[in-house]
N, C-alpha and C. Protein backbone atom coordinates (compact mmCIF):
# COMPACT_ATOMS: atom_id res chain seq x y z
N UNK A 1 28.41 105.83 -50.50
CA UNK A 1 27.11 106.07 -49.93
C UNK A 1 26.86 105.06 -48.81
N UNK A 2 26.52 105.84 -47.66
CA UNK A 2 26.13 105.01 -46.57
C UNK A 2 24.48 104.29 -46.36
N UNK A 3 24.57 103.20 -46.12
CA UNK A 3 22.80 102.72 -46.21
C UNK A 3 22.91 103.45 -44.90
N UNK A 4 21.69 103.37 -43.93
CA UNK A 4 20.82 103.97 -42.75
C UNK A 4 20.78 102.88 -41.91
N UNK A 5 20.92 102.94 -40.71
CA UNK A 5 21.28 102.10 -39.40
C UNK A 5 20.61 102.35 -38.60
N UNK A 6 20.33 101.52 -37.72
CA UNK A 6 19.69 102.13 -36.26
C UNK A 6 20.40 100.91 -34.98
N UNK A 7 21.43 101.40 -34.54
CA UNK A 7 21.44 100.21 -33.79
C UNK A 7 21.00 100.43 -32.35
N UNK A 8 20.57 98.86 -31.95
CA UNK A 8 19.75 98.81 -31.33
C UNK A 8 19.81 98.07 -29.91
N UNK A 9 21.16 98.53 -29.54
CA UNK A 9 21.79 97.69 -28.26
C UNK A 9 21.99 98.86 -27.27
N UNK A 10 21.91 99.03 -25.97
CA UNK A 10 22.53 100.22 -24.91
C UNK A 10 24.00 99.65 -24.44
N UNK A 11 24.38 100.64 -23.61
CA UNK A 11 25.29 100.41 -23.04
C UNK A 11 25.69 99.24 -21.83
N UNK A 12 24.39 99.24 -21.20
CA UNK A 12 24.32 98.13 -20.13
C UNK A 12 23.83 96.72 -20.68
N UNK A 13 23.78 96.44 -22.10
CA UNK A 13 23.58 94.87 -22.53
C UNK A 13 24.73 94.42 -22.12
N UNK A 14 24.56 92.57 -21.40
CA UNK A 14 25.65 92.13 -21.44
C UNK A 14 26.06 91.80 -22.47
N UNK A 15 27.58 91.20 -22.21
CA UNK A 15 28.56 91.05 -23.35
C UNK A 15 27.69 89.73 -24.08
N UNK A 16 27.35 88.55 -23.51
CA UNK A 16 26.95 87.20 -23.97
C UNK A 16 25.54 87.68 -24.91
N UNK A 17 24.49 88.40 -24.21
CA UNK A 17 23.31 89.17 -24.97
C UNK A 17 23.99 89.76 -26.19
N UNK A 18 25.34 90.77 -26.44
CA UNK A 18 25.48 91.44 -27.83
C UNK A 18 26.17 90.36 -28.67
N UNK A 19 26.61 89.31 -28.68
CA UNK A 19 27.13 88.35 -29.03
C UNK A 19 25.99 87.75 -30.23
N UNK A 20 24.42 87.15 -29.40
CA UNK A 20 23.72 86.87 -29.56
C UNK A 20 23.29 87.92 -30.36
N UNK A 21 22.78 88.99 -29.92
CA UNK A 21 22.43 89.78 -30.68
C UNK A 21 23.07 89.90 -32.23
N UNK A 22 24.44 90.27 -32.50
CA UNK A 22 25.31 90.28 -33.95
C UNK A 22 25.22 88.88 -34.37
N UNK A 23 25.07 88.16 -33.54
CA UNK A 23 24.14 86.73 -35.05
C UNK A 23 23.13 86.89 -35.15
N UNK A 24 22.18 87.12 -34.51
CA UNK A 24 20.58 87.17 -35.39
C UNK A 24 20.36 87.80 -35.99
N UNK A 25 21.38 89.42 -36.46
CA UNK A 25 21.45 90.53 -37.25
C UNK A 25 21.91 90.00 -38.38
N UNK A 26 23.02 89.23 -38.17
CA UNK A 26 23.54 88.35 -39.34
C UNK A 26 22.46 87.53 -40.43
N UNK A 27 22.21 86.10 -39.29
CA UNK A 27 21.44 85.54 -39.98
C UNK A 27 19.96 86.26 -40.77
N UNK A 28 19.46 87.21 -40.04
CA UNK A 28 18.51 87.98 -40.81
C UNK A 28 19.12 88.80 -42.01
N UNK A 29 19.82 89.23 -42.23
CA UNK A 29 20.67 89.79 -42.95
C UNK A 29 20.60 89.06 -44.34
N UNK A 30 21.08 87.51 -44.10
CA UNK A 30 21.54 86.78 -44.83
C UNK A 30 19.95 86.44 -45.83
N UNK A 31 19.13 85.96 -44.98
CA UNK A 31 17.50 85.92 -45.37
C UNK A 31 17.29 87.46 -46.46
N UNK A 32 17.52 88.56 -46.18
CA UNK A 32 17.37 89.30 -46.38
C UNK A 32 18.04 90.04 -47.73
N UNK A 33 19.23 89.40 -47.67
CA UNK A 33 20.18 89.66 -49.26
C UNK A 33 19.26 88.39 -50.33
N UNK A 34 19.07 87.33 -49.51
CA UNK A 34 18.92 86.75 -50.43
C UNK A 34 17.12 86.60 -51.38
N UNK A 35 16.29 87.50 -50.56
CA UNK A 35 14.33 88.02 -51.02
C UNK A 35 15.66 89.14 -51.73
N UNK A 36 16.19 90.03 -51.80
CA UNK A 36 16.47 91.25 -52.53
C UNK A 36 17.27 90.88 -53.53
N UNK A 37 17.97 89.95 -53.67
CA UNK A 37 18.98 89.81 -54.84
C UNK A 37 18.33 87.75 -55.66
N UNK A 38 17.65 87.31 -54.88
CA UNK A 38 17.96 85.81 -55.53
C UNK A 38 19.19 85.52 -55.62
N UNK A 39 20.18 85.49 -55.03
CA UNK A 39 21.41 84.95 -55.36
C UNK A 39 21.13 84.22 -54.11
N UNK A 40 21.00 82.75 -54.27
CA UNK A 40 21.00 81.32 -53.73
C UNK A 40 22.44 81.36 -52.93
N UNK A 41 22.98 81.29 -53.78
CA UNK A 41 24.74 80.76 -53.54
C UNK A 41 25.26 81.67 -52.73
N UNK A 42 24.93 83.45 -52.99
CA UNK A 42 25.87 83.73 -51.96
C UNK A 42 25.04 83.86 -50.41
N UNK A 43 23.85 83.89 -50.48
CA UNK A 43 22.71 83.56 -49.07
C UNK A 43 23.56 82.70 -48.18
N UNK A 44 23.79 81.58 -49.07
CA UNK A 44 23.99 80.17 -48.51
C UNK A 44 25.83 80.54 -47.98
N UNK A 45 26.80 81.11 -48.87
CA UNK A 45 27.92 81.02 -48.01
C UNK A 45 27.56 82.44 -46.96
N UNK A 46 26.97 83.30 -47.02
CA UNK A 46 26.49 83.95 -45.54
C UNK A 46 26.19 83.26 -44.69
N UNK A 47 24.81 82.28 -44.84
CA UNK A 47 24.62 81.37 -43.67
C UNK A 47 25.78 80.70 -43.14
N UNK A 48 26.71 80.16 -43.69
CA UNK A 48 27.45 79.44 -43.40
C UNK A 48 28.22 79.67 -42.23
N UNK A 49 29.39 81.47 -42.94
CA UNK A 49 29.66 82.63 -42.08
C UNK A 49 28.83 82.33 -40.42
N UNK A 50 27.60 82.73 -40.81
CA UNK A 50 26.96 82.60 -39.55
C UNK A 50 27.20 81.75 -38.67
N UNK A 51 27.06 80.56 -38.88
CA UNK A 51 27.51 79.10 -38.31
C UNK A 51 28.94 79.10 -38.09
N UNK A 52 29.33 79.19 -38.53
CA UNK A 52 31.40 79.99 -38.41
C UNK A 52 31.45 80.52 -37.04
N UNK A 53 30.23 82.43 -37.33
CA UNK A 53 30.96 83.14 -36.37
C UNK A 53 30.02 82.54 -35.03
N UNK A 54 28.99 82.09 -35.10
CA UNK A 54 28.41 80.90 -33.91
C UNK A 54 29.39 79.99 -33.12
N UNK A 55 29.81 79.38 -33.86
CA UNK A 55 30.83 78.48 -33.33
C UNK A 55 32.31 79.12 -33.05
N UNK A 56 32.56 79.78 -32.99
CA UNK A 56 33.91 80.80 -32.71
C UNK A 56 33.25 81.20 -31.08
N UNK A 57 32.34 82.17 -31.28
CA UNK A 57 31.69 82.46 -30.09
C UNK A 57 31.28 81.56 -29.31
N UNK A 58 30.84 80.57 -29.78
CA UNK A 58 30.51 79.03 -28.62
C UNK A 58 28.88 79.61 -28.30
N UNK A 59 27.86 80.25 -29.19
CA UNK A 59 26.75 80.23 -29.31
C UNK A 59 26.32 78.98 -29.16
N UNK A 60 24.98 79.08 -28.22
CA UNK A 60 23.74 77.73 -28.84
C UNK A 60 23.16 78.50 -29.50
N UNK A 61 22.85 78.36 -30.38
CA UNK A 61 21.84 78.42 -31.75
C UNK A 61 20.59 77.74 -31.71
N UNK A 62 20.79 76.28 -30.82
CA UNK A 62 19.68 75.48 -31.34
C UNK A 62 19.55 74.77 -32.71
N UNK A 63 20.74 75.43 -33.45
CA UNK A 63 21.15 74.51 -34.39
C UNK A 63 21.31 73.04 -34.34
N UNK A 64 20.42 71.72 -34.63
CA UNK A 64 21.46 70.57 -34.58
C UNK A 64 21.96 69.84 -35.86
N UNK A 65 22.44 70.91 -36.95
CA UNK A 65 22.90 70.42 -38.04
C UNK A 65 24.37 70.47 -37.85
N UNK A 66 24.91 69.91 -37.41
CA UNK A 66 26.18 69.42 -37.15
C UNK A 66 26.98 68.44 -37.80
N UNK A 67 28.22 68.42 -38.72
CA UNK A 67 29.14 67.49 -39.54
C UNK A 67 29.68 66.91 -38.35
């Protein structure tokens, strides 16, 4: 069973904009498993993911939680 989608990008977004875009889908995502399920732990290795695929891409985030 497929959940329901709407995506929400055209053809003429730039590449750096859909980049941006598939992390904030993410990180909302992640917020979002974790109000529907309470599972703490796996929220938290999603966020993480996030910060992963951020830094792969060379996103600013505005993040400055940095090791």
């Amino acid at each position: 069973q497929e959940a329901l989608r709407i995506d929400l990008w055209t053809k003429t977004m730039p590449l750096d904009q859909m980049k941006v875009f598939f992390h904030q889908t993410l990180v909302a995502l992640s917020g979002t498993f974790e109000r529907a399920t309470d599972d703490q732990k796996m929220a938290a290795t999603m966020r993480d993911f996030c910060d992963y695929f951020a830094e792969k891409l060379e996103l600013d985030t505005g993040n400055t939680n940095q090791d």
